[in-house]
N, C-alpha and C. Protein backbone atom coordinates (compact mmCIF):
# COMPACT_ATOMS: atom_id res chain seq x y z
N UNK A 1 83.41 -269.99 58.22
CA UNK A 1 82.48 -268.93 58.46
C UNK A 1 83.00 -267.98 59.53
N UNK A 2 83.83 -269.02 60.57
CA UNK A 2 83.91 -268.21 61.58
C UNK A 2 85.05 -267.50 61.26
N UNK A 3 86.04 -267.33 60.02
CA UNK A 3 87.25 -267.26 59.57
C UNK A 3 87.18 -265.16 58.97
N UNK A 4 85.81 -265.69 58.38
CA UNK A 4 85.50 -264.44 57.21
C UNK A 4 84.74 -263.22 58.37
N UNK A 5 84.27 -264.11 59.35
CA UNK A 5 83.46 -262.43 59.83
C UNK A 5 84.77 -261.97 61.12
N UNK A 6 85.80 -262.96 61.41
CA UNK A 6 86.81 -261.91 62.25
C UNK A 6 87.46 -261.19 60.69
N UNK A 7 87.69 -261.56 59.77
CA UNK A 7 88.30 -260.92 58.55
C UNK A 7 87.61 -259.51 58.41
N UNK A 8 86.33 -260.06 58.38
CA UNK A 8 85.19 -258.75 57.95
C UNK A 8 85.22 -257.87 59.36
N UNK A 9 85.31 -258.05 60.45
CA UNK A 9 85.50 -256.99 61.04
C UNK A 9 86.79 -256.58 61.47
N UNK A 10 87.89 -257.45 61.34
CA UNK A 10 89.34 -256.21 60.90
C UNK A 10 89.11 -255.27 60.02
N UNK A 11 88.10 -255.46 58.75
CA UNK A 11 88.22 -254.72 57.91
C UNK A 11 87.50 -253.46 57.97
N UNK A 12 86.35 -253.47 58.81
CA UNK A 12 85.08 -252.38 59.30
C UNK A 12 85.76 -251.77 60.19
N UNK A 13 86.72 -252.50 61.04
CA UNK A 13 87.16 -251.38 62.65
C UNK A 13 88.64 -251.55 62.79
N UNK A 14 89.24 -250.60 61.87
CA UNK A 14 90.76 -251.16 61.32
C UNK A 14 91.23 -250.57 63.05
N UNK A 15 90.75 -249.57 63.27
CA UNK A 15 91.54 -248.80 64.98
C UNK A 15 91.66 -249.69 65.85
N UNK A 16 90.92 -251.21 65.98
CA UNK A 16 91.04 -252.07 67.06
C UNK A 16 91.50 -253.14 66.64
N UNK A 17 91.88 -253.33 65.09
CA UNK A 17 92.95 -254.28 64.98
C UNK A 17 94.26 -254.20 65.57
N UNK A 18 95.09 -255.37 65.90
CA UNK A 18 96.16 -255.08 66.51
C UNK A 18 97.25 -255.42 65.46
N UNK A 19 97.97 -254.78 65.69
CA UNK A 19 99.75 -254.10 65.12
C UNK A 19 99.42 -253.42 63.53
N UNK A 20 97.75 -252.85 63.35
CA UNK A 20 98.12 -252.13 62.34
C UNK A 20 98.42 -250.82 62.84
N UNK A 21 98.94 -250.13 61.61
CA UNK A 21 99.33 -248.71 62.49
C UNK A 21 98.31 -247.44 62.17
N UNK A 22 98.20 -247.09 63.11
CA UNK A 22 97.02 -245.88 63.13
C UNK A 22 97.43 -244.90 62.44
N UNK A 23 96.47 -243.81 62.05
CA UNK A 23 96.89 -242.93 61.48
C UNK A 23 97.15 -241.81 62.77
N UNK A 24 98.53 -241.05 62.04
CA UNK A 24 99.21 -240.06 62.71
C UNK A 24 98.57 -238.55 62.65
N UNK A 25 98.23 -238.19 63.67
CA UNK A 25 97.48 -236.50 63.40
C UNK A 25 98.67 -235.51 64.20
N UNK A 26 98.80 -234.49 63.53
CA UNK A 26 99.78 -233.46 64.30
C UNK A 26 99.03 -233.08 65.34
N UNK A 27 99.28 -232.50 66.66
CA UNK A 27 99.04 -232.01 67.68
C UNK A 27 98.30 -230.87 67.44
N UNK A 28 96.95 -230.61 67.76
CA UNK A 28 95.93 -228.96 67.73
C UNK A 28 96.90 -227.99 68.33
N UNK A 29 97.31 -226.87 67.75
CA UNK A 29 98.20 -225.77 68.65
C UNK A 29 97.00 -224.75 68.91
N UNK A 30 97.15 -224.31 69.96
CA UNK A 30 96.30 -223.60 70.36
C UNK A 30 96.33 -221.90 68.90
N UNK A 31 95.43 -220.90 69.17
CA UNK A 31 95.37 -220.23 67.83
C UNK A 31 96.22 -219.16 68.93
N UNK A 32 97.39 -218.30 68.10
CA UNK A 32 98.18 -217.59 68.84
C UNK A 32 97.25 -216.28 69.44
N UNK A 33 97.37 -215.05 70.22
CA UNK A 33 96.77 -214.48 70.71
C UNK A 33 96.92 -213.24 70.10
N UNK A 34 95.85 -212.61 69.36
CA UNK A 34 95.54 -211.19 68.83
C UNK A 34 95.80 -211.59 67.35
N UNK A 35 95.42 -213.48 66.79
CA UNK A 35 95.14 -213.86 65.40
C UNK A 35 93.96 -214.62 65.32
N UNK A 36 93.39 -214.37 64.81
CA UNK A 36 91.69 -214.38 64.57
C UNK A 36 91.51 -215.87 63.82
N UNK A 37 91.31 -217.12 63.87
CA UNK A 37 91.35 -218.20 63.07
C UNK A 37 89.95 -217.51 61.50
N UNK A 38 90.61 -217.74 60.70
CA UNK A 38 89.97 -217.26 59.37
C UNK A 38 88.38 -217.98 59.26
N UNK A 39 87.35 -217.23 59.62
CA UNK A 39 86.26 -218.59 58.93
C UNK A 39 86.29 -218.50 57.80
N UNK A 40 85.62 -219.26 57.11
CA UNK A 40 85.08 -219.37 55.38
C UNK A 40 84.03 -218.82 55.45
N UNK A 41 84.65 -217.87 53.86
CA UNK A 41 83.88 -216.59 53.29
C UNK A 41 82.52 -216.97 52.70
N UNK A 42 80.82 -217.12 53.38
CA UNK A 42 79.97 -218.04 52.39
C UNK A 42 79.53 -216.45 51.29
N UNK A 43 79.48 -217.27 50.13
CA UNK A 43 79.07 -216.09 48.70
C UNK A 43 77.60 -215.01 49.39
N UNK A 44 78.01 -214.56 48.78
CA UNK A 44 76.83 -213.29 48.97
C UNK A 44 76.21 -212.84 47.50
N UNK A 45 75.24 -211.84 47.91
CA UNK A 45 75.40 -211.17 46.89
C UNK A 45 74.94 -210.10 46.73
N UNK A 46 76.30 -209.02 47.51
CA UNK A 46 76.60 -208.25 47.61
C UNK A 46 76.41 -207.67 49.22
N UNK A 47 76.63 -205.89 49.21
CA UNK A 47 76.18 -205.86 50.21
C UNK A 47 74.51 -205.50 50.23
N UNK A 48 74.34 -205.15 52.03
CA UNK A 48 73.04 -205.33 51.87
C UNK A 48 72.50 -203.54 51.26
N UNK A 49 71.50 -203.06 50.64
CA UNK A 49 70.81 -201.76 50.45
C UNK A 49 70.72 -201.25 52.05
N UNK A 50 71.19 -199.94 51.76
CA UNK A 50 70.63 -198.91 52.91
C UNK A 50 69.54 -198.88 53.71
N UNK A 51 69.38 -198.78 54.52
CA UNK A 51 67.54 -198.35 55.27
C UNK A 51 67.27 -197.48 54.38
N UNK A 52 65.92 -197.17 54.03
CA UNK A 52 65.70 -195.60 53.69
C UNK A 52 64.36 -195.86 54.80
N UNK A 53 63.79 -194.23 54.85
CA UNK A 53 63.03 -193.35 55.30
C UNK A 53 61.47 -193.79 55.30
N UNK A 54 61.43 -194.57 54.01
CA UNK A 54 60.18 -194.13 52.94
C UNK A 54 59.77 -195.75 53.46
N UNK A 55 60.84 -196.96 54.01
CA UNK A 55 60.12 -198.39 53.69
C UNK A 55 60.92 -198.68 53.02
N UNK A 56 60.88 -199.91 52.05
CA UNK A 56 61.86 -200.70 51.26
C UNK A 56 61.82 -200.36 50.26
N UNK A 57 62.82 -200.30 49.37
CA UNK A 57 63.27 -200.22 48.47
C UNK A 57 62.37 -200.37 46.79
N UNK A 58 61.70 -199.77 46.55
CA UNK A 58 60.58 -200.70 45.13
C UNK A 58 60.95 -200.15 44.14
N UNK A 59 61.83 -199.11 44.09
CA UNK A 59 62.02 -198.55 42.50
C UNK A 59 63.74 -199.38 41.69
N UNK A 60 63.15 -199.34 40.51
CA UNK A 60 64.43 -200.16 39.85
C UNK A 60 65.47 -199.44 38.55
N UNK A 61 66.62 -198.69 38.75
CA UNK A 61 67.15 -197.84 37.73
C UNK A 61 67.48 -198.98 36.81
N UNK A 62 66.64 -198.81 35.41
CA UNK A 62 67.21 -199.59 34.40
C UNK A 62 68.63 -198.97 33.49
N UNK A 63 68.47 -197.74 33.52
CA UNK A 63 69.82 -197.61 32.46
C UNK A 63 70.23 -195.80 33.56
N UNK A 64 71.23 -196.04 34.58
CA UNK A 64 71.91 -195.30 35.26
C UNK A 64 72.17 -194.44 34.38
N UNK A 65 73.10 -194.22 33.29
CA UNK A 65 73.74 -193.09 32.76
C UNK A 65 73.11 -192.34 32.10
N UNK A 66 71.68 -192.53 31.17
CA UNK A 66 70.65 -191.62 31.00
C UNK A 66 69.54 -190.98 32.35
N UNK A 67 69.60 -191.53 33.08
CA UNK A 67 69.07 -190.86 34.49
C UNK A 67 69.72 -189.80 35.46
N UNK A 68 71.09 -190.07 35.08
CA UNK A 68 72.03 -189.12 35.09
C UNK A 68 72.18 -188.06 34.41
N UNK A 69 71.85 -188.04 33.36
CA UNK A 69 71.58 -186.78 32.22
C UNK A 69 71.06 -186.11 31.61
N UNK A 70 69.46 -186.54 32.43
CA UNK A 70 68.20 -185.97 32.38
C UNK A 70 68.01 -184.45 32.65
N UNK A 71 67.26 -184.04 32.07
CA UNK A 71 67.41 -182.61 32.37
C UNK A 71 65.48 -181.76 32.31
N UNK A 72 65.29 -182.63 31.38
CA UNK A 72 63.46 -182.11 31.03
C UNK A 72 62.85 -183.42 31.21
N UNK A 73 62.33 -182.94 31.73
CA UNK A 73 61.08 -184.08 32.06
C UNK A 73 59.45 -184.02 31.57
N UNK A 74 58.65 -184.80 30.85
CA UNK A 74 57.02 -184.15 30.54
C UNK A 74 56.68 -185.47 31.64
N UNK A 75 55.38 -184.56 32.68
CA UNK A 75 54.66 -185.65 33.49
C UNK A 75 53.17 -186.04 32.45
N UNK A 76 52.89 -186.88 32.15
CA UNK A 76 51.69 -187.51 31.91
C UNK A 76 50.40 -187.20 33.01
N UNK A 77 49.35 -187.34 32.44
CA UNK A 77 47.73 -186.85 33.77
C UNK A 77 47.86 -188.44 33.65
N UNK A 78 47.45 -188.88 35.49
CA UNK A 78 47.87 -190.37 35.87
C UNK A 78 46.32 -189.90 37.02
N UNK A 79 45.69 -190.85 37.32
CA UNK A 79 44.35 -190.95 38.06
C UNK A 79 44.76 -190.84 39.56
N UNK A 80 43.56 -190.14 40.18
CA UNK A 80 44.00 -189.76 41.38
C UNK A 80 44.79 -188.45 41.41
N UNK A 81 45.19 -187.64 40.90
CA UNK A 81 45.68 -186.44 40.89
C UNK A 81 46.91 -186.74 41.46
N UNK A 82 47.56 -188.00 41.24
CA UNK A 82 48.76 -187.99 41.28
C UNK A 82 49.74 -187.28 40.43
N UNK A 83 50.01 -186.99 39.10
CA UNK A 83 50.55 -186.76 38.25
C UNK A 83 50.45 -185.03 38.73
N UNK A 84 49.55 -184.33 39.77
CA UNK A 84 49.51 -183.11 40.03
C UNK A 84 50.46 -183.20 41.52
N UNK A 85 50.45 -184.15 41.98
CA UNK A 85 51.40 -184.15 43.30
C UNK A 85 53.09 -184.14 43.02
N UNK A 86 53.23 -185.45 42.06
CA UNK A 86 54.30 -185.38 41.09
C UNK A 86 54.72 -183.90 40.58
N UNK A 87 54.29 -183.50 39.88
CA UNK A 87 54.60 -182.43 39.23
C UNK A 87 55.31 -181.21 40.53
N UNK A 88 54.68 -180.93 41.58
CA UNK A 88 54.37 -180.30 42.49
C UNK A 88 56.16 -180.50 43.21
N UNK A 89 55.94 -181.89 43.63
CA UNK A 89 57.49 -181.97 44.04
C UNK A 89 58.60 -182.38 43.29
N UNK A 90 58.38 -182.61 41.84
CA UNK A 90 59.31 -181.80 40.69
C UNK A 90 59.82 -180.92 40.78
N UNK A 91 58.84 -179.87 40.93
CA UNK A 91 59.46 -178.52 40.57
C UNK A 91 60.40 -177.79 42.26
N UNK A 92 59.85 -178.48 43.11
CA UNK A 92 60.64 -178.22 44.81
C UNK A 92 61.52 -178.70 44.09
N UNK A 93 61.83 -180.20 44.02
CA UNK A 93 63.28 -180.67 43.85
C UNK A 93 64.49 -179.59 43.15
N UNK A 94 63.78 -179.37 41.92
CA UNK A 94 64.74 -178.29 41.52
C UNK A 94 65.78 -179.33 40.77
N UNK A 95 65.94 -180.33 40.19
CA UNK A 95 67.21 -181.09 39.68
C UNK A 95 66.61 -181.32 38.13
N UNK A 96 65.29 -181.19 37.93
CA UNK A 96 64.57 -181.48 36.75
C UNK A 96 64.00 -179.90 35.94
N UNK A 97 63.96 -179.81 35.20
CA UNK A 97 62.85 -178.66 34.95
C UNK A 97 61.96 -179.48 33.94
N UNK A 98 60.82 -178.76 34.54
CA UNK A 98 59.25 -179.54 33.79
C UNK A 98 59.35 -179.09 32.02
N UNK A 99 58.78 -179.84 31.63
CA UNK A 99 58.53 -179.38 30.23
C UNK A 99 56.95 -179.36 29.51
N UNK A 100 56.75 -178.89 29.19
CA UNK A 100 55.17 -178.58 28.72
C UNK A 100 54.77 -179.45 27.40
N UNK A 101 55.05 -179.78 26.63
CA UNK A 101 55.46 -180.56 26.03
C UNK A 101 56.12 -182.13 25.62
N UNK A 102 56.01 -182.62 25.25
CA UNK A 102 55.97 -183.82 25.28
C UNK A 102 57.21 -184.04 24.38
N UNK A 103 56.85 -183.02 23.58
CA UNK A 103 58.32 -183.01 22.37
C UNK A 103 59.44 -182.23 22.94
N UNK A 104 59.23 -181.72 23.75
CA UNK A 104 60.25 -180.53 24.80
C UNK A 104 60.91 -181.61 25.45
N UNK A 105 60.53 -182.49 26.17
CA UNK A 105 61.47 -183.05 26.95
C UNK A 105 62.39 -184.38 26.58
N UNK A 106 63.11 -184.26 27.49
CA UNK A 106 64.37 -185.27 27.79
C UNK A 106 63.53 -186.57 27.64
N UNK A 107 62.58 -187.06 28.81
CA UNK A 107 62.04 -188.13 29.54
C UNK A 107 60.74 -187.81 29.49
N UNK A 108 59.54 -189.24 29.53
CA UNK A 108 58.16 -188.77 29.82
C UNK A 108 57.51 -190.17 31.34
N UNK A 109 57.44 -188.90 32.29
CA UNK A 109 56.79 -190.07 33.47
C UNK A 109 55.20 -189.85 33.21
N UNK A 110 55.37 -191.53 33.22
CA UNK A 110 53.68 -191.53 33.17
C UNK A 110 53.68 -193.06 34.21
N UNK A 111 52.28 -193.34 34.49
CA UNK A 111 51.76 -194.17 35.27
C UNK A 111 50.45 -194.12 35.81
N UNK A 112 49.93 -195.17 36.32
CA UNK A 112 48.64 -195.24 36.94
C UNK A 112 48.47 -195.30 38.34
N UNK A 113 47.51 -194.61 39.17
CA UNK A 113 47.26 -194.78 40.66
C UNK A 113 45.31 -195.16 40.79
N UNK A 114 45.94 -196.29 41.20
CA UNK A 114 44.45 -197.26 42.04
C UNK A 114 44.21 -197.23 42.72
N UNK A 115 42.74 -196.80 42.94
CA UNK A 115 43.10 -197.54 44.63
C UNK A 115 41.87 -198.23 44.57
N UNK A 116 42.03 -199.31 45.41
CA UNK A 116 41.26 -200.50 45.50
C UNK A 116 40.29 -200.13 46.96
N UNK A 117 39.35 -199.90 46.48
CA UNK A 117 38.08 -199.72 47.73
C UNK A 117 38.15 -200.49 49.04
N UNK A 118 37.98 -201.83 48.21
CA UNK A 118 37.80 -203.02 49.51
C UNK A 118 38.77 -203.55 49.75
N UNK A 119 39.80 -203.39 48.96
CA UNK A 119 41.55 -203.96 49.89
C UNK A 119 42.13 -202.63 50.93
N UNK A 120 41.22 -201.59 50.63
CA UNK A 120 41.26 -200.12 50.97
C UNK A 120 43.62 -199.95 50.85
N UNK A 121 43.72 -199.91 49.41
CA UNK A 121 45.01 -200.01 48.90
C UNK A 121 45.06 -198.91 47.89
N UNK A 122 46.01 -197.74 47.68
CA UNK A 122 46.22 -197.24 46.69
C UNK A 122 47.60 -198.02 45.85
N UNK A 123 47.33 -198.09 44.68
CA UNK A 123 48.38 -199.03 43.66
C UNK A 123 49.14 -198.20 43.42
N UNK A 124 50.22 -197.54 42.87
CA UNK A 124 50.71 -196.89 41.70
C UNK A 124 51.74 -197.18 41.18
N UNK A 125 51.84 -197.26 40.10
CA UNK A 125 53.02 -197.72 39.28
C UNK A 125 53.32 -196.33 38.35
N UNK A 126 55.19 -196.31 38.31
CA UNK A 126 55.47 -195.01 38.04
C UNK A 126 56.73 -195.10 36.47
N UNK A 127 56.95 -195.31 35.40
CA UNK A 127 57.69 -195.18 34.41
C UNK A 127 58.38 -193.88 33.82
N UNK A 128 59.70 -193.61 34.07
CA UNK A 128 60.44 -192.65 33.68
C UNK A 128 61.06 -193.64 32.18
N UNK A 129 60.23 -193.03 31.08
CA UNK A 129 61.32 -193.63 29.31
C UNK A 129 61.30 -192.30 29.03
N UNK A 130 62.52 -192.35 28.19
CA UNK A 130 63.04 -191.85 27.10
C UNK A 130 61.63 -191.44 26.19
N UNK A 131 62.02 -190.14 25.27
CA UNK A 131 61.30 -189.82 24.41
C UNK A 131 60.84 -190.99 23.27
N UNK A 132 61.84 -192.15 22.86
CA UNK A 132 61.99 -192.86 21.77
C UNK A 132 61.13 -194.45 22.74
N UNK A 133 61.04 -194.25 24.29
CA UNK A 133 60.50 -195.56 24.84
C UNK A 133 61.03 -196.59 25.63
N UNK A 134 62.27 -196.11 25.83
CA UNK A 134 63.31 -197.20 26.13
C UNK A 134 63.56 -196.75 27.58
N UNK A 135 63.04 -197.63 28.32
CA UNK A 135 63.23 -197.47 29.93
C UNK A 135 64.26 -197.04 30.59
N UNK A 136 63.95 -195.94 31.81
CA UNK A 136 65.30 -195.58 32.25
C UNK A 136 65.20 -196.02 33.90
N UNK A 137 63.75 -195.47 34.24
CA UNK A 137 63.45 -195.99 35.99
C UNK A 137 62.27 -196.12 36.28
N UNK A 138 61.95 -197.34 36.74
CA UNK A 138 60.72 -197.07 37.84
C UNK A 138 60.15 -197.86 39.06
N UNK A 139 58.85 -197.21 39.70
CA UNK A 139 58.58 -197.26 41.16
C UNK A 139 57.82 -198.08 41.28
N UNK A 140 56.89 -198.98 42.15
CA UNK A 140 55.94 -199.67 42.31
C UNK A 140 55.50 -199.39 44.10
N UNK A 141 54.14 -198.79 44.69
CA UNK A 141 54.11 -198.40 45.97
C UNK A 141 52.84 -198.93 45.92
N UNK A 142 52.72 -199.29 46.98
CA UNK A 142 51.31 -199.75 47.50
C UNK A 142 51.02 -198.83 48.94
N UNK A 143 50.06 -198.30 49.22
CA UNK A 143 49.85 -197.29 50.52
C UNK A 143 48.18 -197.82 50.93
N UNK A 144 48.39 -198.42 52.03
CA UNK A 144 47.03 -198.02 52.52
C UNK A 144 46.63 -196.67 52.62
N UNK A 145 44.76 -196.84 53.12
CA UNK A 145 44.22 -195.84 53.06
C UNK A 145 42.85 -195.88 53.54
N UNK A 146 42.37 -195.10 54.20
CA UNK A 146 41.10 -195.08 54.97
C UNK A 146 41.28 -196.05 56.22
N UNK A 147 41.90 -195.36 56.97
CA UNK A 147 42.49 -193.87 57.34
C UNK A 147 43.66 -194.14 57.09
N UNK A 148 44.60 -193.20 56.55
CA UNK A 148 43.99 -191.75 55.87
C UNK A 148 43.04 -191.66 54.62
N UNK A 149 42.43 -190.71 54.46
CA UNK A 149 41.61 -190.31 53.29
C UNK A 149 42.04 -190.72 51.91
N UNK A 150 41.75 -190.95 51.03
CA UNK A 150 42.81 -191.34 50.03
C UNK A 150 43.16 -190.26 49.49
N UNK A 151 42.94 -189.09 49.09
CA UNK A 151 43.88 -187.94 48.87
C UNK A 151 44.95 -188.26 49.62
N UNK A 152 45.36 -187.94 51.02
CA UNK A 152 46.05 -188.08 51.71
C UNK A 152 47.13 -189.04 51.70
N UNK A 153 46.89 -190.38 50.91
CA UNK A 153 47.35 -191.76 50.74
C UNK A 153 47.98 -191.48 49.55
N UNK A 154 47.23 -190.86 48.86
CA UNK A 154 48.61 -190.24 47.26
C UNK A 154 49.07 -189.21 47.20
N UNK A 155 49.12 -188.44 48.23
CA UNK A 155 50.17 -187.27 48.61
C UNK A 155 51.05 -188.23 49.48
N UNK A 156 50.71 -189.17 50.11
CA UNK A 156 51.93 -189.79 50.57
C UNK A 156 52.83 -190.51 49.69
N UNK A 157 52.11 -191.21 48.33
CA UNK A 157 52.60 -192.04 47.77
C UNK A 157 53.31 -191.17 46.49
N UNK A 158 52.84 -190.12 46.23
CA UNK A 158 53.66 -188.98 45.83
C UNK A 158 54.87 -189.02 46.45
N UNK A 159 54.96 -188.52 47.65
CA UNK A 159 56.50 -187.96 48.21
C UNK A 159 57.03 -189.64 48.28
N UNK A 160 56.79 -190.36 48.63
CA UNK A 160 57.16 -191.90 48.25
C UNK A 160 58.10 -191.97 47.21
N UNK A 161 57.22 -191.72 46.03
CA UNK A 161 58.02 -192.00 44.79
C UNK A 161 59.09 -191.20 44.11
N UNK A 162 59.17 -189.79 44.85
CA UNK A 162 59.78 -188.49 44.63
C UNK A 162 61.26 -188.66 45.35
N UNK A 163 61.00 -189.55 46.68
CA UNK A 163 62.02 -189.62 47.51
C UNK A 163 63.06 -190.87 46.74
N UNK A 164 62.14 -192.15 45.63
CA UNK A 164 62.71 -192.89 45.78
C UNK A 164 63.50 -192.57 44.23
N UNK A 165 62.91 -191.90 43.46
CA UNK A 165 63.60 -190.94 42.46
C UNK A 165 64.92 -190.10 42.68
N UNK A 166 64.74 -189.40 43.63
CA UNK A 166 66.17 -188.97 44.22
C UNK A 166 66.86 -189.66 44.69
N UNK A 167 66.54 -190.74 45.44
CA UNK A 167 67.76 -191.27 45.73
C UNK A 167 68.45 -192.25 44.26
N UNK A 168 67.67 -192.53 43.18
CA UNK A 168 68.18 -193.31 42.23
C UNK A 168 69.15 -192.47 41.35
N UNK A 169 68.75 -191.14 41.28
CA UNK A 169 69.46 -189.75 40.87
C UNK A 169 70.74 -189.90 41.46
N UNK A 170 71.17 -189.76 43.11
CA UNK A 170 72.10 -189.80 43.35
C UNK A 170 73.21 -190.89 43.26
N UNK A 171 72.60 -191.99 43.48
CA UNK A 171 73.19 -193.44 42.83
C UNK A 171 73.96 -193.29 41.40
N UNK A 172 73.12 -192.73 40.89
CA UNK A 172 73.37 -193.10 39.38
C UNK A 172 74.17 -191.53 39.20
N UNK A 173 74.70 -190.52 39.79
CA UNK A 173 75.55 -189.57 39.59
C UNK A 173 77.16 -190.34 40.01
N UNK A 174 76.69 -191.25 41.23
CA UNK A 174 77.76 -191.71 42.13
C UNK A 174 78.74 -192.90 40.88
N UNK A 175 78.02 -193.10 39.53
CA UNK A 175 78.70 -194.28 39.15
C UNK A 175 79.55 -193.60 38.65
């Protein structure tokens, strides 16, 4: 008995057995001076989005190269007289021309604006498709309100969605 547990612990703590041979480690060299020791690269994915102006980021370009080549646009009547704020800084922008017509244009934005009384929240959700339906971009904003007035809360959420339109414009010129 007493044979197997000195056996069993040569075998658990080989470093304090005697005349086996240890293992050999090369010497740490110090890291030379004005060379940076490399860490490991952990995955990403990607880099991070810009700040913008407006808050974070909520609009999503589904197909870049038709957003790029837009040229007429028809706005849809959307609740809240959003679709009149829209329209309004359309035509400032100057990169679109409006179309009267539905059959006139390139693209048709349409969407809905809520606003929720007792969450005191305006909703709006914003869809830029194709004449045929097939998605090209869109926004999702939530704005409080009271205070401000809710007019006031979808003239904000207007230039919101106007700002986040242009910048998807320029993205999608940049590919």
């Amino acid at each position: 008995m007493r044979l197997t547990c000195i056996c069993f612990s040569l075998l658990l703590c080989p470093g304090l057995a005697v005349g086996l041979p240890q293992e050999q480690r090369p010497p740490e060299q110090p890291p030379e001076q004005g060379k940076q020791q490399e860490q490991p690269r952990r995955p990403t994915l990607g880099p991070a989005p810009a700040p913008s102006l407006y808050g974070p980021r909520t609009s999503n370009t589904i197909d870049p190269r038709k957003l790029a080549r837009l040229r007429k646009i028809y706005v849809e009547r959307m609740d809240n007289a959003l679709s009149e704020k829209l329209l309004e800084g359309l035509a400032r922008y100057g990169r679109f021309r409006l179309a009267a017509k539905r059959s006139e244009a390139d693209a048709v934005l349409r969407g809905t604006c809520v606003s929720l009384r007792r969450m005191r929240v305006v909703h709006s959700e914003v869809y830029l498709n194709d004449v045929n339906g097939a998605a090209i971009w869109q926004d999702n904003v939530r704005r409080p309100f009271n205070p401000p007035p809710l007019e006031v809360a979808v003239g904000e959420t207007a230039t919101e969605i106007l700002a986040h339109l242009k910048d998807s414009v320029l993205e999608a010129e940049r590919r």
